[in-house]
C-alpha atoms as a PDB file:
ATOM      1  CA  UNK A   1      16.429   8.069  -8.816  1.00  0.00           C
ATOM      2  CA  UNK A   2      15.400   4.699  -9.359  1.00  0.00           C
ATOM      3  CA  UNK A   3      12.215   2.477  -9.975  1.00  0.00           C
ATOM      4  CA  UNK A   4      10.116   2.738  -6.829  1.00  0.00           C
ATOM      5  CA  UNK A   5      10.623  -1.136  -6.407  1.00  0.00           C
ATOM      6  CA  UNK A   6       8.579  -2.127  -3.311  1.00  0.00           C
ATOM      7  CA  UNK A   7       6.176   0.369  -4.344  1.00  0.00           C
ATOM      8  CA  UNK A   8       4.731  -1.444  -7.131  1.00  0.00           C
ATOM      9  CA  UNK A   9       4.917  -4.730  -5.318  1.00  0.00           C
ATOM     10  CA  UNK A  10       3.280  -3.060  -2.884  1.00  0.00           C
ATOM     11  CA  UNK A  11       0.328  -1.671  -5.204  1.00  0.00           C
ATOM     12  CA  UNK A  12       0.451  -5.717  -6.559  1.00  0.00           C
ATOM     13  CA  UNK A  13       0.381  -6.999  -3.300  1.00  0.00           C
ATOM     14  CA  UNK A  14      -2.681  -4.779  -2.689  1.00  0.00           C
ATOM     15  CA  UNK A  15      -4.497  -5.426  -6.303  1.00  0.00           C
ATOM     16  CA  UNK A  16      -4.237  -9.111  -5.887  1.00  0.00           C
ATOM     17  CA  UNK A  17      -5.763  -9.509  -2.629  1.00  0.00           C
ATOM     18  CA  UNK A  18      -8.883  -7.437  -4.025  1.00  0.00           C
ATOM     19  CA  UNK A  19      -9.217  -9.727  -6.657  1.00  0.00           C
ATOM     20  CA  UNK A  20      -9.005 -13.058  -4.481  1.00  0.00           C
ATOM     21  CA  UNK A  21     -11.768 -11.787  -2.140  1.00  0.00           C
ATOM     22  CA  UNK A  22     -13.894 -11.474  -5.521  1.00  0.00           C
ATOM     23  CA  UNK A  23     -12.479 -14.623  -6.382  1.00  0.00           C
ATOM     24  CA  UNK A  24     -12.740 -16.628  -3.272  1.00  0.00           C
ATOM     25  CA  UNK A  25     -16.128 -15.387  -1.542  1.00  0.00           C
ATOM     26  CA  UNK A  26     -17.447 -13.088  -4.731  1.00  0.00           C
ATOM     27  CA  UNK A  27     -16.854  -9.467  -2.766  1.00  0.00           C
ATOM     28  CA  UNK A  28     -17.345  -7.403  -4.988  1.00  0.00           C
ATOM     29  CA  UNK A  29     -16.460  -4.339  -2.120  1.00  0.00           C
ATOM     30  CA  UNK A  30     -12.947  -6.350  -1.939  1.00  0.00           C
ATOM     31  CA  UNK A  31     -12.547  -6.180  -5.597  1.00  0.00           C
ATOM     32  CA  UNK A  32     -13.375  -2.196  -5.603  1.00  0.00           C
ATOM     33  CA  UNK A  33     -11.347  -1.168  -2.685  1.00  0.00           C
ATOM     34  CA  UNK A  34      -8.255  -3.408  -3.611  1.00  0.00           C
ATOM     35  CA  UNK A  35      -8.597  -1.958  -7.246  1.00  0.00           C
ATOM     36  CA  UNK A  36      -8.842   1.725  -6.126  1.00  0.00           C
ATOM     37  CA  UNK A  37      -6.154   1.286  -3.616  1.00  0.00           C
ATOM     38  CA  UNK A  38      -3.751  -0.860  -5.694  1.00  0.00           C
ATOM     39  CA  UNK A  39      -3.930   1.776  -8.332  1.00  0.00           C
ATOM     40  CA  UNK A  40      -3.131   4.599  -5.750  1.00  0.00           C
ATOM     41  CA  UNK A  41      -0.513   3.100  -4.296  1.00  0.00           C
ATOM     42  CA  UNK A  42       0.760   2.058  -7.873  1.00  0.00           C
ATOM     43  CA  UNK A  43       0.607   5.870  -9.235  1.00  0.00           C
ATOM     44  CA  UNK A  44       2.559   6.552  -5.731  1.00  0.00           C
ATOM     45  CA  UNK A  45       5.053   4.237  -6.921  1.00  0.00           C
ATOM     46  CA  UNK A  46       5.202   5.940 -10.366  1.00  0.00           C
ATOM     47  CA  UNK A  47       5.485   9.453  -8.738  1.00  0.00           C
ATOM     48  CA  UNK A  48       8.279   8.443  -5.958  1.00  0.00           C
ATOM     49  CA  UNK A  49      10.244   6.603  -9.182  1.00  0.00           C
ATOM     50  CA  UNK A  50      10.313   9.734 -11.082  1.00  0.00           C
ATOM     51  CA  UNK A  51      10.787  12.265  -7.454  1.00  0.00           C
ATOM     52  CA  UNK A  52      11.934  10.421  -4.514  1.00  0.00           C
ATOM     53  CA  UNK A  53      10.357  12.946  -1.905  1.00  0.00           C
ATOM     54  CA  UNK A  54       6.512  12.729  -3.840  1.00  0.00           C
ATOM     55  CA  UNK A  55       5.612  10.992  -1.003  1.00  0.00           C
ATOM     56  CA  UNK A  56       2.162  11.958  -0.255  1.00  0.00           C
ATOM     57  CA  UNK A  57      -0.268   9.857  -2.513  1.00  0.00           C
ATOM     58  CA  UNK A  58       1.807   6.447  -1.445  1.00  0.00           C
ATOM     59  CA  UNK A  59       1.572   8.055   2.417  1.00  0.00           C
ATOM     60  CA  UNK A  60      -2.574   8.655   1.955  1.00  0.00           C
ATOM     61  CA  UNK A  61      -2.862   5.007   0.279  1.00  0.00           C
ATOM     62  CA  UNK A  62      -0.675   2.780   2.520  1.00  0.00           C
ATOM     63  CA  UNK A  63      -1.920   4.858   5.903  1.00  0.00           C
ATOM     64  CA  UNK A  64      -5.449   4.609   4.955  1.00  0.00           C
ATOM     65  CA  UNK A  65      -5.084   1.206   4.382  1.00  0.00           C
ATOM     66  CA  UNK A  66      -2.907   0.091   7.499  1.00  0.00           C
ATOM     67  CA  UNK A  67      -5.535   2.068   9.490  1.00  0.00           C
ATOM     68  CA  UNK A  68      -8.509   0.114   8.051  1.00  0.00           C
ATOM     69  CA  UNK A  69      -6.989  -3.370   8.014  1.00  0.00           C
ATOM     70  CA  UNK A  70      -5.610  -2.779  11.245  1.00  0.00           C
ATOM     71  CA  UNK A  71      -8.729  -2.280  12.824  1.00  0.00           C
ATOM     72  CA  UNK A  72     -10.263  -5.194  10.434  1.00  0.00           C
ATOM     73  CA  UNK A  73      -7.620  -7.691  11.923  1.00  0.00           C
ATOM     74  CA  UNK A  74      -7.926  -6.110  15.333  1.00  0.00           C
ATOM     75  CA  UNK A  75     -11.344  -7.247  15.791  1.00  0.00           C
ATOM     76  CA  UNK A  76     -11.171 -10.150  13.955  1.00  0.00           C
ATOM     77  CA  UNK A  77      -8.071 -11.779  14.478  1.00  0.00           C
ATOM     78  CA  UNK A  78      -7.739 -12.924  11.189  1.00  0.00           C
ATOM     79  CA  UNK A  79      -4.371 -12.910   9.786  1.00  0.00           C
ATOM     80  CA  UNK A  80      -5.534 -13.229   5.821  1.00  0.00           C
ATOM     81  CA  UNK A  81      -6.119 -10.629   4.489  1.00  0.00           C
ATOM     82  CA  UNK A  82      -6.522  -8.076   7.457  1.00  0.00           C
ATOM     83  CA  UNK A  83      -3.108  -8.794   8.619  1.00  0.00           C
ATOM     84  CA  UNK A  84      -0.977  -9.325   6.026  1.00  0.00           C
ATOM     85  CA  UNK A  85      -1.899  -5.820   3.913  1.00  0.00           C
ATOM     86  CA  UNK A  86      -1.941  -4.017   7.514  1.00  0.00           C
ATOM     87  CA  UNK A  87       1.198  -5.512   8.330  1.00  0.00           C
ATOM     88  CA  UNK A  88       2.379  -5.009   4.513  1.00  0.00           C
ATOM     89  CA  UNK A  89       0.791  -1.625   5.021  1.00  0.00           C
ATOM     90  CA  UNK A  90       2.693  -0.385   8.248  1.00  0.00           C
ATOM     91  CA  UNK A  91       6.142  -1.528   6.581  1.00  0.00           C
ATOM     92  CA  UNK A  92       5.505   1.365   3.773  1.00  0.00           C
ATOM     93  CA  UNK A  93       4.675   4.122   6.075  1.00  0.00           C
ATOM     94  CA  UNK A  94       7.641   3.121   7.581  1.00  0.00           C
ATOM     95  CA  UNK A  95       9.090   2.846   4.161  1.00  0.00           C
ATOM     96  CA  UNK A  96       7.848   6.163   3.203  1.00  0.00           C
ATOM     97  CA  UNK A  97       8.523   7.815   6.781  1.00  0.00           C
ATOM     98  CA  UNK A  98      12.389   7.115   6.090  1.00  0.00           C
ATOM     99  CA  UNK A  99      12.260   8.425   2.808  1.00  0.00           C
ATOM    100  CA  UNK A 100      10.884  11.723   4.225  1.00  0.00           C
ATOM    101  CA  UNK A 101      14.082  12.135   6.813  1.00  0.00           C
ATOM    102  CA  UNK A 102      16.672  11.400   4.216  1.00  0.00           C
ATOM    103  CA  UNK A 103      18.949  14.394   3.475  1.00  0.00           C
ATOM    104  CA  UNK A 104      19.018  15.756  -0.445  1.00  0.00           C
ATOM    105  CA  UNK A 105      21.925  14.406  -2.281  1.00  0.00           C
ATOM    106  CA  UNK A 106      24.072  16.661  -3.713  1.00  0.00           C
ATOM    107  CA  UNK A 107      24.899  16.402  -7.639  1.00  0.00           C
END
């Protein structure tokens, strides 16, 4: 077991963007939502670094998130933010769905 990596960049990724739409148009919604989501996905990152198949809060945050943005960017057509955290969004269910379907190793 390792450090969940692209987890926490992830829950960075996520964070940051919150607090450049405070930043940028004074949203405070953005800030709150990429706050509360950053610091899901980061304590998903925490729990897959310490077991690798503690999938679920990581799976809740990034799906919930690739679901909203998604439809954000679907009816917008804006590519920052919407797209980049759905897109950055999709790649860790992805992530996350491949961790699911690997076998146990053996000691």
């Amino acid at each position: 077991m390792g450090v969940d990596w692209f987890g926490f960049g992830y829950a960075a990724l996520v964070a940051s963007g919150g607090i450049m739409g405070y930043v940028k148009a004074g949203s405070v919604p953005s800030l709150a939502a990429g706050l509360l989501f950053g610091s899901l996905a980061g304590l998903g990152a925490y729990q897959m670094s310490n077991d690798s198949k503690n999938v679920l809060l990581s799976l809740i945050a990034s799906g919930t998130l690739a679901g909203v943005m998604g439809f954000r960017f679907y009816n917008s057509g804006k590519f920052m933010p919407a797209g980049i955290i759905a897109g950055a969004s999709l790649l860790m269910v992805g992530r996350i769905g491949m961790k699911m379907l690997e076998k146990p190793q053996q000691p």
